[in-house]
PDB file of N, CA and C in Angstrom:
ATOM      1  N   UNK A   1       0.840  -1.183   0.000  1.00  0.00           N
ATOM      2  CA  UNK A   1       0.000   0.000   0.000  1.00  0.00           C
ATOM      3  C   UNK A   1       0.881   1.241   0.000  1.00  0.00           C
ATOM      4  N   UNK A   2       0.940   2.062  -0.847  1.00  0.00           N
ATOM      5  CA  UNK A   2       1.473   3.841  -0.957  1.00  0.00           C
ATOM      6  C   UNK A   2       0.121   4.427  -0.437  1.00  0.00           C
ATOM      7  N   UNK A   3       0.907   6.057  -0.397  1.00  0.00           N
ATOM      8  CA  UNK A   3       0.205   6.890   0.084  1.00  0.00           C
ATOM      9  C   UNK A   3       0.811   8.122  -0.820  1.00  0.00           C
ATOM     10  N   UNK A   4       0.624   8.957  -1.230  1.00  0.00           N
ATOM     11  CA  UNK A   4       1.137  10.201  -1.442  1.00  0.00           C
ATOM     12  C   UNK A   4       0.804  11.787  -1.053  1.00  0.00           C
ATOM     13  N   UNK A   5       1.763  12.446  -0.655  1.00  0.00           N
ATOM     14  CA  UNK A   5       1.597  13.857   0.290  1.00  0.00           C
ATOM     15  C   UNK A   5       2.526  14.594  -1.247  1.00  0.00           C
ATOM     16  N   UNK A   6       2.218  16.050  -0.647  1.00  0.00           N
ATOM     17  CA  UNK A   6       2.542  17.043  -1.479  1.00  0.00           C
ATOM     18  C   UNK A   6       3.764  17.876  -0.760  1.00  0.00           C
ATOM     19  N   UNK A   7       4.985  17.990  -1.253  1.00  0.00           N
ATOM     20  CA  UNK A   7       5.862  18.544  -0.696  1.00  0.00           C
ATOM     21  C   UNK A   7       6.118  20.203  -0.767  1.00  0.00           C
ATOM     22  N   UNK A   8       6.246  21.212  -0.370  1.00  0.00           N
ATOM     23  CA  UNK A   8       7.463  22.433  -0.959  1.00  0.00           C
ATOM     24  C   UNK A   8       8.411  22.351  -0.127  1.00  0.00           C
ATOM     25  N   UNK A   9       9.244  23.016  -1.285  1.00  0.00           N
ATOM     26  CA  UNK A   9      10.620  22.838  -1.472  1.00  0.00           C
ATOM     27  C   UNK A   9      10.939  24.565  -1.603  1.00  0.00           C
ATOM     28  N   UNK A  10      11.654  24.932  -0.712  1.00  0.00           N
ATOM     29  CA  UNK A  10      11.393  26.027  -0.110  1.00  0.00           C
ATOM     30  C   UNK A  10      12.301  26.995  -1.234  1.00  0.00           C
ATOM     31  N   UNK A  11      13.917  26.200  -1.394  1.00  0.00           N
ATOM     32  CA  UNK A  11      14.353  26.657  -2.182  1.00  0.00           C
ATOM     33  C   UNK A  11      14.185  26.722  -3.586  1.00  0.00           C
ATOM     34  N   UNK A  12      14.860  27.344  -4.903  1.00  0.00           N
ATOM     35  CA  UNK A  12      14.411  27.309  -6.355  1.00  0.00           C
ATOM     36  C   UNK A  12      15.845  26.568  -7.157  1.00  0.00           C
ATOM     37  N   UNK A  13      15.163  25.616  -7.789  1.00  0.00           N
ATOM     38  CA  UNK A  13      16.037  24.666  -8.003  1.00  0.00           C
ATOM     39  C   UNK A  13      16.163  25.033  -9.579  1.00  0.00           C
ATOM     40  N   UNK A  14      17.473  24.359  -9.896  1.00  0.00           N
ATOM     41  CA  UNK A  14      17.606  24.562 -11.590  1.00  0.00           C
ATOM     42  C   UNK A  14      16.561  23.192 -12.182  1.00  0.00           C
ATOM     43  N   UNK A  15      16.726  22.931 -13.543  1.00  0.00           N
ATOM     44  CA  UNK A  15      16.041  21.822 -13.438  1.00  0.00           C
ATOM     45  C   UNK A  15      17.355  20.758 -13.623  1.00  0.00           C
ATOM     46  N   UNK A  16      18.447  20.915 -13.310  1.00  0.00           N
ATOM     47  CA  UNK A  16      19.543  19.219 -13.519  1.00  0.00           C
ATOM     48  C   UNK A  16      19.164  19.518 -12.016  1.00  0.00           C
ATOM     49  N   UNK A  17      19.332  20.863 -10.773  1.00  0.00           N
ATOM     50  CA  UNK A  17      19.289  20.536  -9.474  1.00  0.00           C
ATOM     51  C   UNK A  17      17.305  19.582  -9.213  1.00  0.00           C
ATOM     52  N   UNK A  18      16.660  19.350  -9.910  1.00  0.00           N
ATOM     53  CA  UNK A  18      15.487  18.907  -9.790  1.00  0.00           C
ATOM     54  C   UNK A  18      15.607  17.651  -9.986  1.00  0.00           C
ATOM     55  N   UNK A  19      16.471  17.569 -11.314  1.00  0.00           N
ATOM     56  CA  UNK A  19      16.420  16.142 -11.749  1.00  0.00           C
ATOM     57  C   UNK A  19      17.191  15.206 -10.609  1.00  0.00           C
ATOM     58  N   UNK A  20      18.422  15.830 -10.030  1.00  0.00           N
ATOM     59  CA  UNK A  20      18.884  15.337  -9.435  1.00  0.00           C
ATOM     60  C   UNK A  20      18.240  14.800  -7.972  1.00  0.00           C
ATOM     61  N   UNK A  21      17.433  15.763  -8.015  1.00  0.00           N
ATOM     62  CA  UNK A  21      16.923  15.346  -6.584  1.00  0.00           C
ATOM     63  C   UNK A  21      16.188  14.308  -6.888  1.00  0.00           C
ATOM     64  N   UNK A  22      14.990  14.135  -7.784  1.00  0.00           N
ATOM     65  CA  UNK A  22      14.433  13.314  -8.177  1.00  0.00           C
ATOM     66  C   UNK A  22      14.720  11.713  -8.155  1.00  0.00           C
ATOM     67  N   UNK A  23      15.770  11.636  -8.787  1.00  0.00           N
ATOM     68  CA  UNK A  23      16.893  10.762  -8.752  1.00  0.00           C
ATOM     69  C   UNK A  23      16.912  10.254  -7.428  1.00  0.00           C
ATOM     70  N   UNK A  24      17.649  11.194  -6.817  1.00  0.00           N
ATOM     71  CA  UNK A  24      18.737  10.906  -5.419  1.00  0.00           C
ATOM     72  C   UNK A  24      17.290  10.507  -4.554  1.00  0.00           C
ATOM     73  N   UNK A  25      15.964  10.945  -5.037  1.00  0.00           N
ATOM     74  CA  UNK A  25      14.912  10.522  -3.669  1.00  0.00           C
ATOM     75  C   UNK A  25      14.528   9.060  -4.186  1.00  0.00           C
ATOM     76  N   UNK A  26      14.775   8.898  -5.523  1.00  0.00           N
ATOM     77  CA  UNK A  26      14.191   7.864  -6.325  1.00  0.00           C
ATOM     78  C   UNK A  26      14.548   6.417  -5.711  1.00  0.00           C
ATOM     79  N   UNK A  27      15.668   6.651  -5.498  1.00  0.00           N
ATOM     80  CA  UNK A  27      17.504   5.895  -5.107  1.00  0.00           C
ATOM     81  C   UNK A  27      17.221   5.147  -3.869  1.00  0.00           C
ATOM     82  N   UNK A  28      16.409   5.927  -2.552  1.00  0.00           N
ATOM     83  CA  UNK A  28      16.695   5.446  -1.249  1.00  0.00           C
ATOM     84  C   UNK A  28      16.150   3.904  -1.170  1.00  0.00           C
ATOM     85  N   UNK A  29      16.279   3.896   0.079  1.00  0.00           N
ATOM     86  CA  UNK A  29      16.169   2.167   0.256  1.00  0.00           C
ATOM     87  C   UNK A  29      14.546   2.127   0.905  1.00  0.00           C
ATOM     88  N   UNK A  30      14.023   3.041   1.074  1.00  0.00           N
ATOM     89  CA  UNK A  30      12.473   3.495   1.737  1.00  0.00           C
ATOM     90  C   UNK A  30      11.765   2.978   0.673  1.00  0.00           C
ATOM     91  N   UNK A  31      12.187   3.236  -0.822  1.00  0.00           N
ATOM     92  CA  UNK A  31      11.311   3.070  -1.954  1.00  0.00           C
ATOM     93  C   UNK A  31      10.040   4.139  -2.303  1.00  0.00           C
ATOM     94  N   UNK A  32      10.822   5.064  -2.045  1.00  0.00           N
ATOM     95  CA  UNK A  32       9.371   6.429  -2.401  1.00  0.00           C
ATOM     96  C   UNK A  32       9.485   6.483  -3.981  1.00  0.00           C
ATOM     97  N   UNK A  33       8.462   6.998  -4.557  1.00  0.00           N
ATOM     98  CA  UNK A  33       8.580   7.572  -5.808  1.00  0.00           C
ATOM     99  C   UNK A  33       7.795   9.121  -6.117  1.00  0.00           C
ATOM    100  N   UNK A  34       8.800   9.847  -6.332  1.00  0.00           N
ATOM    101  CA  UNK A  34       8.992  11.293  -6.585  1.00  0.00           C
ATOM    102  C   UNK A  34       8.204  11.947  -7.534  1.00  0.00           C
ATOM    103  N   UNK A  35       7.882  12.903  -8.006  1.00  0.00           N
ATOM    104  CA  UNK A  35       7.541  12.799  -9.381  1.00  0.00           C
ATOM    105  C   UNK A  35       7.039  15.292  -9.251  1.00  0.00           C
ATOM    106  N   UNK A  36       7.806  15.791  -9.955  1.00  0.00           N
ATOM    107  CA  UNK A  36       7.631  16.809  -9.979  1.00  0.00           C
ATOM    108  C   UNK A  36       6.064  17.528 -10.387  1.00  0.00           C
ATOM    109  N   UNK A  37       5.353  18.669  -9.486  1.00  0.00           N
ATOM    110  CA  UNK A  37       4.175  18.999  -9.714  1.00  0.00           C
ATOM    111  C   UNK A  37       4.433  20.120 -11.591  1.00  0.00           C
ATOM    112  N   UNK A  38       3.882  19.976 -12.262  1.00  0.00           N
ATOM    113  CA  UNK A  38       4.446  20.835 -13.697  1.00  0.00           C
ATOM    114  C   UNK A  38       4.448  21.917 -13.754  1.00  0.00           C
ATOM    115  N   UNK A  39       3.522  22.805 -13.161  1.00  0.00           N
ATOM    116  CA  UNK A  39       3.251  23.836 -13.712  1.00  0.00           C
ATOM    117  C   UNK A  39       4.075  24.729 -12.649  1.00  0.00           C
ATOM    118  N   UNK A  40       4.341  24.119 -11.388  1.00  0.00           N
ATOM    119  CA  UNK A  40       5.019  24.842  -9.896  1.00  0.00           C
ATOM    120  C   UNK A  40       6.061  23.723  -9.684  1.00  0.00           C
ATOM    121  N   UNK A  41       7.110  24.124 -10.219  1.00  0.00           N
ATOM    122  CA  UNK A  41       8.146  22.953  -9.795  1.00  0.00           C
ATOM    123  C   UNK A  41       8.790  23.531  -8.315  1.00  0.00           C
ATOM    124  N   UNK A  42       8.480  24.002  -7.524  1.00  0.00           N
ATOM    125  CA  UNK A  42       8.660  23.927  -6.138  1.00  0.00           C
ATOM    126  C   UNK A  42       7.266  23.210  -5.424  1.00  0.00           C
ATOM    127  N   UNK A  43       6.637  22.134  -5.972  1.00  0.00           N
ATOM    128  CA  UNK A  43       5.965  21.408  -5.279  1.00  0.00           C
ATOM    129  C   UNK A  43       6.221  19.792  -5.988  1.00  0.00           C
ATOM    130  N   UNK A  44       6.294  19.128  -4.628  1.00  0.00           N
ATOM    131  CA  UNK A  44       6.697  17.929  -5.404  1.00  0.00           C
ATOM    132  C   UNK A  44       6.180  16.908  -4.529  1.00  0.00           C
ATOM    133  N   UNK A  45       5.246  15.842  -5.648  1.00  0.00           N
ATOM    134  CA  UNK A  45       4.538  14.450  -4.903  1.00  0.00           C
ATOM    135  C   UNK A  45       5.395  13.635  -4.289  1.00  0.00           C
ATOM    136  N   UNK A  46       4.712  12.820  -3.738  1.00  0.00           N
ATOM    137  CA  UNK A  46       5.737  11.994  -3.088  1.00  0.00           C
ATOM    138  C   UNK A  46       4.820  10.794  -2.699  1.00  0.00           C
ATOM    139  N   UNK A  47       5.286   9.715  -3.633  1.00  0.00           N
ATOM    140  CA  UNK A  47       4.299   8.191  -2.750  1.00  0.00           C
ATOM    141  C   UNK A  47       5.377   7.944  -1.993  1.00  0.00           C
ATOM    142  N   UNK A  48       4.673   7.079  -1.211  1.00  0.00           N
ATOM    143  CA  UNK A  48       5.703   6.271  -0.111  1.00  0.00           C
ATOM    144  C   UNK A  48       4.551   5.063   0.325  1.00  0.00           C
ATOM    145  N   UNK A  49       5.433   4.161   1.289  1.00  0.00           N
ATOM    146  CA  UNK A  49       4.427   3.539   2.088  1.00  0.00           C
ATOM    147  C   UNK A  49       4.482   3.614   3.304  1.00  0.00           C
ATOM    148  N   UNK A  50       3.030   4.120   3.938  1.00  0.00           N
ATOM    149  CA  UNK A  50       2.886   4.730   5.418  1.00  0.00           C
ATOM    150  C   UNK A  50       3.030   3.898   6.260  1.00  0.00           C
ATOM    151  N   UNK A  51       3.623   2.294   5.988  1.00  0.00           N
ATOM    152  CA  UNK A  51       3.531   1.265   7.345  1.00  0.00           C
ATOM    153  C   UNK A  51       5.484   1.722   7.380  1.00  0.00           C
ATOM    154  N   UNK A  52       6.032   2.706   6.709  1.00  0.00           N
ATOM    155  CA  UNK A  52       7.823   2.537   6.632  1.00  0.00           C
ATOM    156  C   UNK A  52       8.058   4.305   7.437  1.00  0.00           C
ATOM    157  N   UNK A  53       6.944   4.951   6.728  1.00  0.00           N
ATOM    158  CA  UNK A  53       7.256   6.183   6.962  1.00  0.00           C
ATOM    159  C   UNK A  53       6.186   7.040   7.190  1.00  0.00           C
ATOM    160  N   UNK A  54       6.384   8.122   7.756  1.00  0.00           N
ATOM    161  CA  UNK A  54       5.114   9.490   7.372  1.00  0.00           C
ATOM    162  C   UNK A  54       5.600  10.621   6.653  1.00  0.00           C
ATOM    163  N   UNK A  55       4.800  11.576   6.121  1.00  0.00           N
ATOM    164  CA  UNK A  55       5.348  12.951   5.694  1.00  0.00           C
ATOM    165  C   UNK A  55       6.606  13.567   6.085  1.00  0.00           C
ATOM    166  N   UNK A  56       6.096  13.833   7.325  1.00  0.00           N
ATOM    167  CA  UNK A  56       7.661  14.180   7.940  1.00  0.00           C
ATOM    168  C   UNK A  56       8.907  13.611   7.866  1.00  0.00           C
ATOM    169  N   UNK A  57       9.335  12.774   7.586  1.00  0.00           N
ATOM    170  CA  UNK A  57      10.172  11.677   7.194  1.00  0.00           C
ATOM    171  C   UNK A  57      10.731  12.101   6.170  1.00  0.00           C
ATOM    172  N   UNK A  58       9.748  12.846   5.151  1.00  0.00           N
ATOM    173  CA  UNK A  58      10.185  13.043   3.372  1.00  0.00           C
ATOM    174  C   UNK A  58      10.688  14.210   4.168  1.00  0.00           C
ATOM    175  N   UNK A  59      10.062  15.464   4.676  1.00  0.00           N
ATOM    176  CA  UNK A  59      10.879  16.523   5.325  1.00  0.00           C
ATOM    177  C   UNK A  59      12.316  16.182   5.330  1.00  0.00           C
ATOM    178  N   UNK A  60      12.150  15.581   6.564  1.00  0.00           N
ATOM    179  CA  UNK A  60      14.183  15.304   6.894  1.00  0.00           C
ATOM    180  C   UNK A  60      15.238  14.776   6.286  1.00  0.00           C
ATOM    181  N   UNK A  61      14.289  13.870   4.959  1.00  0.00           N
ATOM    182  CA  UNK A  61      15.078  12.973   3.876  1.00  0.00           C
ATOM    183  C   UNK A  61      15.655  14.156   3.161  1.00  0.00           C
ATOM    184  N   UNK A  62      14.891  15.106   2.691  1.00  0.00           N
ATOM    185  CA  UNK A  62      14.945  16.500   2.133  1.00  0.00           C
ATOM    186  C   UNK A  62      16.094  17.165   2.679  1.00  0.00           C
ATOM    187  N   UNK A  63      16.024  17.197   4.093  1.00  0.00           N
ATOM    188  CA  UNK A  63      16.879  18.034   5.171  1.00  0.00           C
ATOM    189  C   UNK A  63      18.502  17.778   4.606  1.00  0.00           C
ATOM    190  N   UNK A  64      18.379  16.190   4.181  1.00  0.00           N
ATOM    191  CA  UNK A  64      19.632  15.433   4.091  1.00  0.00           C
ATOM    192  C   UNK A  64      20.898  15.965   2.968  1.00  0.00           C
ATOM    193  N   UNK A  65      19.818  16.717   2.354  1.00  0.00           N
ATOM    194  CA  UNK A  65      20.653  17.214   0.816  1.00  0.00           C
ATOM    195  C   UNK A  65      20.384  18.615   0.953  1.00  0.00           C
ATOM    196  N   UNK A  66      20.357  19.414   2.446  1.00  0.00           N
ATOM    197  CA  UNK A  66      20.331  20.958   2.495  1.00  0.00           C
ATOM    198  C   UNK A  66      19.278  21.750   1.801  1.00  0.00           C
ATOM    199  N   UNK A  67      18.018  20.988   1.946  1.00  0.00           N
ATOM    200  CA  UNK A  67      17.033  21.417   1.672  1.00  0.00           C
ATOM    201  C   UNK A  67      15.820  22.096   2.621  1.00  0.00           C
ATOM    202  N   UNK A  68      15.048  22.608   2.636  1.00  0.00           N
ATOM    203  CA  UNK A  68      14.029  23.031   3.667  1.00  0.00           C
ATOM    204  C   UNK A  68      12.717  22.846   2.682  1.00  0.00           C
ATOM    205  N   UNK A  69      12.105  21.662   3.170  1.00  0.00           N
ATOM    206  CA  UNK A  69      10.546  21.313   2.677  1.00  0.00           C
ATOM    207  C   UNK A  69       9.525  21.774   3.991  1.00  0.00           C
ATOM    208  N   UNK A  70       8.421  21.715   3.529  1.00  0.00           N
ATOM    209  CA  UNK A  70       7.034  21.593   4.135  1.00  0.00           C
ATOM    210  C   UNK A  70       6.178  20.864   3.559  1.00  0.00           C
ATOM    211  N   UNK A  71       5.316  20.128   4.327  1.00  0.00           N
ATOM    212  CA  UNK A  71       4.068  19.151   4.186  1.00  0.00           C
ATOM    213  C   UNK A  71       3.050  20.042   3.893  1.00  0.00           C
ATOM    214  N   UNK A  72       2.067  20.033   3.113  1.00  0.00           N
ATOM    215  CA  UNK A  72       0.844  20.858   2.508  1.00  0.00           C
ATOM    216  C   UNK A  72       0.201  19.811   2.665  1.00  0.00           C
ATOM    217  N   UNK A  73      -0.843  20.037   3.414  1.00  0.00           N
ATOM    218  CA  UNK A  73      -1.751  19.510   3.553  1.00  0.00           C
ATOM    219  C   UNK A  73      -3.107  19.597   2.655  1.00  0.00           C
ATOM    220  N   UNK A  74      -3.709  18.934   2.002  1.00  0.00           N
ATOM    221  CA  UNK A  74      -4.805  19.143   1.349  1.00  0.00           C
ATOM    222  C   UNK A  74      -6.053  18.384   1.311  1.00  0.00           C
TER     223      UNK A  74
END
């Protein structure tokens, strides 16, 4: 079972710094899958599965590569 939350990403990324992140979140051993919002690329989906992790989790994963996210709730 996934779940997916909506991230920002506080800072403004190029798009290789996007791709990369994409990538590098793609990569972990959690098994999330990433996927950029189009029209606002400072918002970004995020499945995961909620029996491994919660929202906050993607926060600090974020934290890991000198980033500052927030959870949007909707």
């Amino acid at each position: 079972m996934t779940t997916e939350t909506l991230l920002h990403i506080d800072e403004s990324l190029s798009a290789t710094e996007r791709d990369e992140l994409l990538r590098w979140l793609g990569n972990r051993p959690e098994g999330i899958h990433p996927h950029l919002q189009t029209e606002r690329r400072h918002l970004m989906f995020v499945a995961y599965n909620p029996e491994e992790m919660c929202p906050h989790d993607l926060v600090a994963i974020a934290g890991e590569r000198g980033l500052h996210a927030h959870v949007i709730d909707f």
